[in-house]
Protein backbone atom coordinates (compact mmCIF):
# COMPACT_ATOMS: atom_id res chain seq x y z
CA UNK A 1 -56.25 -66.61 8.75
CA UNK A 2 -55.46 -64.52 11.67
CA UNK A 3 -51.17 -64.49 12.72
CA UNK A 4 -50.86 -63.74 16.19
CA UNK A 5 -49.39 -60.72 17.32
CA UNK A 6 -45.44 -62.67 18.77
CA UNK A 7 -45.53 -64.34 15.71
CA UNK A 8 -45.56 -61.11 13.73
CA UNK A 9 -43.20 -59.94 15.70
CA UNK A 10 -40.97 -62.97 15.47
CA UNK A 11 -41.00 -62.90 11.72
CA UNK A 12 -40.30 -59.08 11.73
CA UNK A 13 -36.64 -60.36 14.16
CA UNK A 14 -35.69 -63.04 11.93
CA UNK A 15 -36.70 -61.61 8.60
CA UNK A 16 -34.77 -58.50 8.69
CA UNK A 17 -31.85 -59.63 7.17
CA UNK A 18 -33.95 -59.99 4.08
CA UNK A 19 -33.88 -58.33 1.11
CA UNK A 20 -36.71 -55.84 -0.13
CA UNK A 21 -39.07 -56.84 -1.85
CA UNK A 22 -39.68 -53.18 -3.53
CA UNK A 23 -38.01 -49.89 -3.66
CA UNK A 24 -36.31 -48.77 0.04
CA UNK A 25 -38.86 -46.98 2.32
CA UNK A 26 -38.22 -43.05 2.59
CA UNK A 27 -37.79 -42.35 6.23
CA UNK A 28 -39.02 -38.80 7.58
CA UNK A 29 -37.95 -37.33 10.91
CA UNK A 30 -40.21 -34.09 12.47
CA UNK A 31 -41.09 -32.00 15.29
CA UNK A 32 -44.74 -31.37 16.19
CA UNK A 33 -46.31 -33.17 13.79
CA UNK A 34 -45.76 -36.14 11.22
CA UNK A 35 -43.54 -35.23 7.89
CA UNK A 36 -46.20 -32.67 5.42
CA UNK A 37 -48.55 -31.77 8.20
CA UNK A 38 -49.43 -28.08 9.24
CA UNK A 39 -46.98 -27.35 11.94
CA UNK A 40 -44.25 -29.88 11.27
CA UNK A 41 -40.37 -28.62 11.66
CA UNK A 42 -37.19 -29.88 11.58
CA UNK A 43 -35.95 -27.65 13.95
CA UNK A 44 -37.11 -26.76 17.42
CA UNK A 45 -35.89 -24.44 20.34
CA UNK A 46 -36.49 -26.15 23.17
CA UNK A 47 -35.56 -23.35 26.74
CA UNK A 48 -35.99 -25.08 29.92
CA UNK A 49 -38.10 -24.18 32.86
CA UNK A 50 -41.33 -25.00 31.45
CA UNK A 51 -42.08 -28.85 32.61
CA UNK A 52 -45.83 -28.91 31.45
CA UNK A 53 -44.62 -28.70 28.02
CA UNK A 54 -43.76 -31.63 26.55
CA UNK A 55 -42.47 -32.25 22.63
CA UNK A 56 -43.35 -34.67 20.09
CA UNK A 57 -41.17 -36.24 17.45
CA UNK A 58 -43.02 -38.45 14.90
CA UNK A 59 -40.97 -41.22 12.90
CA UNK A 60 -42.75 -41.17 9.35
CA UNK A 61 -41.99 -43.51 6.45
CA UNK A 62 -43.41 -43.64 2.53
CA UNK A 63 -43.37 -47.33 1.40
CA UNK A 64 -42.89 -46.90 -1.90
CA UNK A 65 -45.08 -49.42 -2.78
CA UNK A 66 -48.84 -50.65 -2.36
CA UNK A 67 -48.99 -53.25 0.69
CA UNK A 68 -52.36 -54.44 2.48
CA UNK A 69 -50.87 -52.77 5.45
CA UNK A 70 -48.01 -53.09 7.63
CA UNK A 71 -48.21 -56.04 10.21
CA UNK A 72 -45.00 -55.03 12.36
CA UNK A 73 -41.94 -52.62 12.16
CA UNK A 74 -39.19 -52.19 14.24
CA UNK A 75 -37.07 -48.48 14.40
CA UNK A 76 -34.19 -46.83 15.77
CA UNK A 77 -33.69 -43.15 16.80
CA UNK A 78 -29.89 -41.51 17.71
CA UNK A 79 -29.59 -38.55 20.10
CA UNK A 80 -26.37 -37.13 18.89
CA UNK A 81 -24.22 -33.92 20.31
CA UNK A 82 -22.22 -31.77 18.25
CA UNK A 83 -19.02 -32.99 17.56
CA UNK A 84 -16.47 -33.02 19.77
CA UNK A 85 -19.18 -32.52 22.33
CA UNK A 86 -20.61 -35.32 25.19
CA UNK A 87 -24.11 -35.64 26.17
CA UNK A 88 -25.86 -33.23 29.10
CA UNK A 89 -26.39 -35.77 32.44
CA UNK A 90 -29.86 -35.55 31.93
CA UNK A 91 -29.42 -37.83 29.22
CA UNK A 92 -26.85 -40.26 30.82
CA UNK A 93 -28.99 -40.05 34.44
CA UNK A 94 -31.51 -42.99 34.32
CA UNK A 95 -31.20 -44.33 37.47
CA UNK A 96 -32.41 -47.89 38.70
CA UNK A 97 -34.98 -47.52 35.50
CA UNK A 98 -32.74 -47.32 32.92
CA UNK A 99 -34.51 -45.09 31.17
CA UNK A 100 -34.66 -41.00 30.75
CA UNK A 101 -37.72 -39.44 32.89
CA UNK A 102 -38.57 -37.54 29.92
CA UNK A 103 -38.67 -39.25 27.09
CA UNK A 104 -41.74 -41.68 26.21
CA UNK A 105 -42.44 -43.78 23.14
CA UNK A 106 -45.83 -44.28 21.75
CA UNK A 107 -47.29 -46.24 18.68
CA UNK A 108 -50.55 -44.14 18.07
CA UNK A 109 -53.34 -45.37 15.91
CA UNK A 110 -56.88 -43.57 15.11
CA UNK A 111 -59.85 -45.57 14.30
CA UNK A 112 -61.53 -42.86 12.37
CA UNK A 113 -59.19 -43.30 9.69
CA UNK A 114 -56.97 -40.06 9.58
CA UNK A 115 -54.14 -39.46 7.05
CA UNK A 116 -51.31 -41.31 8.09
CA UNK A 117 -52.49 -43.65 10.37
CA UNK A 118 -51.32 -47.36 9.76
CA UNK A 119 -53.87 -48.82 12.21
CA UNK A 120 -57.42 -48.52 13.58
CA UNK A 121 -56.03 -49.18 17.51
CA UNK A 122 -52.57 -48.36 19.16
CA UNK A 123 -49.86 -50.97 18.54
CA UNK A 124 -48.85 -53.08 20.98
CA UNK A 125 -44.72 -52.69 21.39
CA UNK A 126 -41.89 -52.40 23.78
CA UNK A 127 -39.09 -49.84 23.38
CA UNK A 128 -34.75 -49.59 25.09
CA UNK A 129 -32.70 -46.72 25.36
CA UNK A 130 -28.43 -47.16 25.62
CA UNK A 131 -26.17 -44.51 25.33
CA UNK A 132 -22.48 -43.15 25.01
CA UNK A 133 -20.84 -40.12 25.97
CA UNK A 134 -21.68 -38.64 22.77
CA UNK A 135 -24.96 -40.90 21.66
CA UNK A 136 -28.42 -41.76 23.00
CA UNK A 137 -30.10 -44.57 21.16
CA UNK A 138 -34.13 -45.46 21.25
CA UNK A 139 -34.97 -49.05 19.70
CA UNK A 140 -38.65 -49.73 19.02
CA UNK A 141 -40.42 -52.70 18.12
CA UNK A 142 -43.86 -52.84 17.37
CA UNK A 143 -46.90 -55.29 16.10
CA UNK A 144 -50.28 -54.08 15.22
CA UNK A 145 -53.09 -55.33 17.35
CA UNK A 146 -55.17 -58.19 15.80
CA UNK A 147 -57.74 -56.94 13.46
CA UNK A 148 -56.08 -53.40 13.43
CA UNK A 149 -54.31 -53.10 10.28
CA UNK A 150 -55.43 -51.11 7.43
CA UNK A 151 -53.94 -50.47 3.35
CA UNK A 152 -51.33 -48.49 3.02
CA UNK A 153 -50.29 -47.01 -0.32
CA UNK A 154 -47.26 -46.12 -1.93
CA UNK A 155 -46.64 -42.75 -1.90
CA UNK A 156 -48.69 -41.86 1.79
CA UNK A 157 -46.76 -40.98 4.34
CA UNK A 158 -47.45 -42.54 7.73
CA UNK A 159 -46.62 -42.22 11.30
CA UNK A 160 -44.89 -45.29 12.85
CA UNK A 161 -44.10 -43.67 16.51
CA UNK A 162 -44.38 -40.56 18.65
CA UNK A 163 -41.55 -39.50 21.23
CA UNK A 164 -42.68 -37.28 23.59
CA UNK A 165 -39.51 -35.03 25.34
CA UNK A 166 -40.82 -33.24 28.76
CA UNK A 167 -39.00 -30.22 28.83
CA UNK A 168 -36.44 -29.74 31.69
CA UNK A 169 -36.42 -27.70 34.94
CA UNK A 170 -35.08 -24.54 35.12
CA UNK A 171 -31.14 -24.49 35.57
CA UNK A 172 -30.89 -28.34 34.67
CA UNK A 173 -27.35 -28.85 33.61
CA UNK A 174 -27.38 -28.99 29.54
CA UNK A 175 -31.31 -28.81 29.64
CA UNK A 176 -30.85 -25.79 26.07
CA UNK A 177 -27.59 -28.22 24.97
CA UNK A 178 -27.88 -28.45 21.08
CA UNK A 179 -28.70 -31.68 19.56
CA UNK A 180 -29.09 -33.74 16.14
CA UNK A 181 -31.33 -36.69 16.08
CA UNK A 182 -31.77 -38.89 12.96
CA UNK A 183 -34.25 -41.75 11.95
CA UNK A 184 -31.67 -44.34 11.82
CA UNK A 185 -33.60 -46.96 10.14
CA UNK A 186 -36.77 -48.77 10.29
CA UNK A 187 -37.55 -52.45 9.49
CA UNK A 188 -41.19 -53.21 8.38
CA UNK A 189 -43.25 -56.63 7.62
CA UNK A 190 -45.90 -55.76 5.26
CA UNK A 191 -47.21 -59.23 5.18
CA UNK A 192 -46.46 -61.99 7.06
CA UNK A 193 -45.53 -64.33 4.11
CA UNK A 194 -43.14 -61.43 2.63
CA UNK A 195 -39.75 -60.67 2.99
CA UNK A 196 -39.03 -57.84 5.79
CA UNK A 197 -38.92 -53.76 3.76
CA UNK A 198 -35.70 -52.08 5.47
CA UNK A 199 -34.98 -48.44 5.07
CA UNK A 200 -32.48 -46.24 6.20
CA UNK A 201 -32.73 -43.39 3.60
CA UNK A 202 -34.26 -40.18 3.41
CA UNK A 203 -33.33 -36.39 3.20
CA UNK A 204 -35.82 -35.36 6.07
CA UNK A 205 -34.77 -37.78 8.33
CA UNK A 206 -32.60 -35.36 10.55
CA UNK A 207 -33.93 -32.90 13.20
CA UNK A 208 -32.36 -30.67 15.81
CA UNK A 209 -32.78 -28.63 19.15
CA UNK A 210 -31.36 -26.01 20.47
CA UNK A 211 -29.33 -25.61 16.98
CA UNK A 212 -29.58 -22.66 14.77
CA UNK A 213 -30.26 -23.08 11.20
CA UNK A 214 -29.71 -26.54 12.06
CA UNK A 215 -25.82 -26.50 12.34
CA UNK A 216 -25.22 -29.04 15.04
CA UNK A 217 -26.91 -32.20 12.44
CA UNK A 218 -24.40 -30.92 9.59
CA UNK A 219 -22.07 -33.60 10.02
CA UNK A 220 -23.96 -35.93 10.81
CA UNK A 221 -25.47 -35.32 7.41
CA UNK A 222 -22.12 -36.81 5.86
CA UNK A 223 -22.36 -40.37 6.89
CA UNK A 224 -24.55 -43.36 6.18
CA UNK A 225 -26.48 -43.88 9.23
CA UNK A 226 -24.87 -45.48 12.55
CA UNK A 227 -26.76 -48.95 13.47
CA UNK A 228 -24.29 -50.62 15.90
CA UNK A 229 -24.57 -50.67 19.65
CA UNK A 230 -22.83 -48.51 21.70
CA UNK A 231 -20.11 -49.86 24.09
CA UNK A 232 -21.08 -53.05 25.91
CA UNK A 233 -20.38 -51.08 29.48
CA UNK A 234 -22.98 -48.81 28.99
CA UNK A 235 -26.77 -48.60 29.87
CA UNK A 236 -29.31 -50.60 27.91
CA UNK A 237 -33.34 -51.38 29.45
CA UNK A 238 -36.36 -52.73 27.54
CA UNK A 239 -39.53 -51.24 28.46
């Protein structure tokens, strides 16, 4: 029986509240390429002046458990600056879009089967960005396009969204400003009739920039993951 595409999506909303149904998903944060790969780092220098370039950071997860594939997830990724520190304006200046010139989300999918691919076609999804002084916040939710989804296994790791960063102008304000960002969590609907897999574990879910040997995400590294939304006053916008 095919489940449309909203109503995987409305079941991922209202089901994630629900307990697992197996062990929590391991959640894997990484620069260039997804958590294992050839070329994949948790840390990246990232000099402005260069705005061809443009950076990728892939949200990863490993089940932990055998699933005929996952039908929807939704994720959320923090932006954080060192303590005691506030965000550069290029991450606070969104103008009437509401959303960083920069930054893009996308939900990639392969249909010749590679590694770490949960689906044969890109998923279909929407994406908002909010922030604090000290906090940028990307929420994702996504639902695999009909016919699309393929097995997953336990212990694969597999790529649930690509940010891509376009590197700032020279002398932007804060363009080379040290940052942490960590996978907050991730909500995922295996099956439609199941209960809704939440994680928000996992040691390799923290990356920086700008940061050597890592040292602005060692805080940060303390606490359990932040999940509430910043102040009502500040900017929020769906895409």
């Amino acid at each position: 029986m095919r489940t449309s595409w909203r109503c995987l999506v409305a079941a991922l909303v209202l089901g994630c509240a629900a307990p697992a149904a197996a062990g929590e998903p391991e959640l894997f944060l990484s620069w260039r390429a997804p958590h294992g790969a050839p070329g994949a780092s948790s840390v990246l220098a990232r000099p402005c002046g260069d705005t061809t370039q443009v950076d990728s950071l892939y949200l990863c997860v490993r089940l932990g458990e055998n699933a005929t594939g996952v039908y929807a997830l939704k994720a959320q990724v923090l932006f954080s600056a060192g303590t005691g520190d506030t965000l550069a304006p290029t991450w606070r200046n969104v103008g009437g879009r509401g959303w960083p010139g920069f930054l893009q989300v996308e939900f990639p999918g392969d249909s010749a089967g590679a590694s770490g691919s949960l689906w044969t076609a890109a998923g279909i999804g929407s994406y908002a960005y909010d922030f604090t002084s000290a906090n940028a916040r990307v929420r994702m939710i996504c639902g695999a396009p009909p016919g699309a989804v393929r097995p997953v296994s336990a212990d694969g790791i597999y790529t649930l969204a690509r940010l891509l960063l376009r590197r700032s102008p020279a002398r932007t304000p804060g363009c080379d400003q040290p940052l942490c960002m960590q996978f907050v969590s991730a909500s995922l609907l295996l099956e439609p009739t199941k209960p809704v897999v939440n994680g928000v574990l996992g040691k390799y879910r923290f990356v920086s920039m700008n940061s050597a040997a890592d040292r602005v995400c060692r805080e940060y590294r303390k606490t359990r993951p932040i999940v509430t939304a910043p102040a009502a006053s500040d900017t929020a916008q769906a895409r």
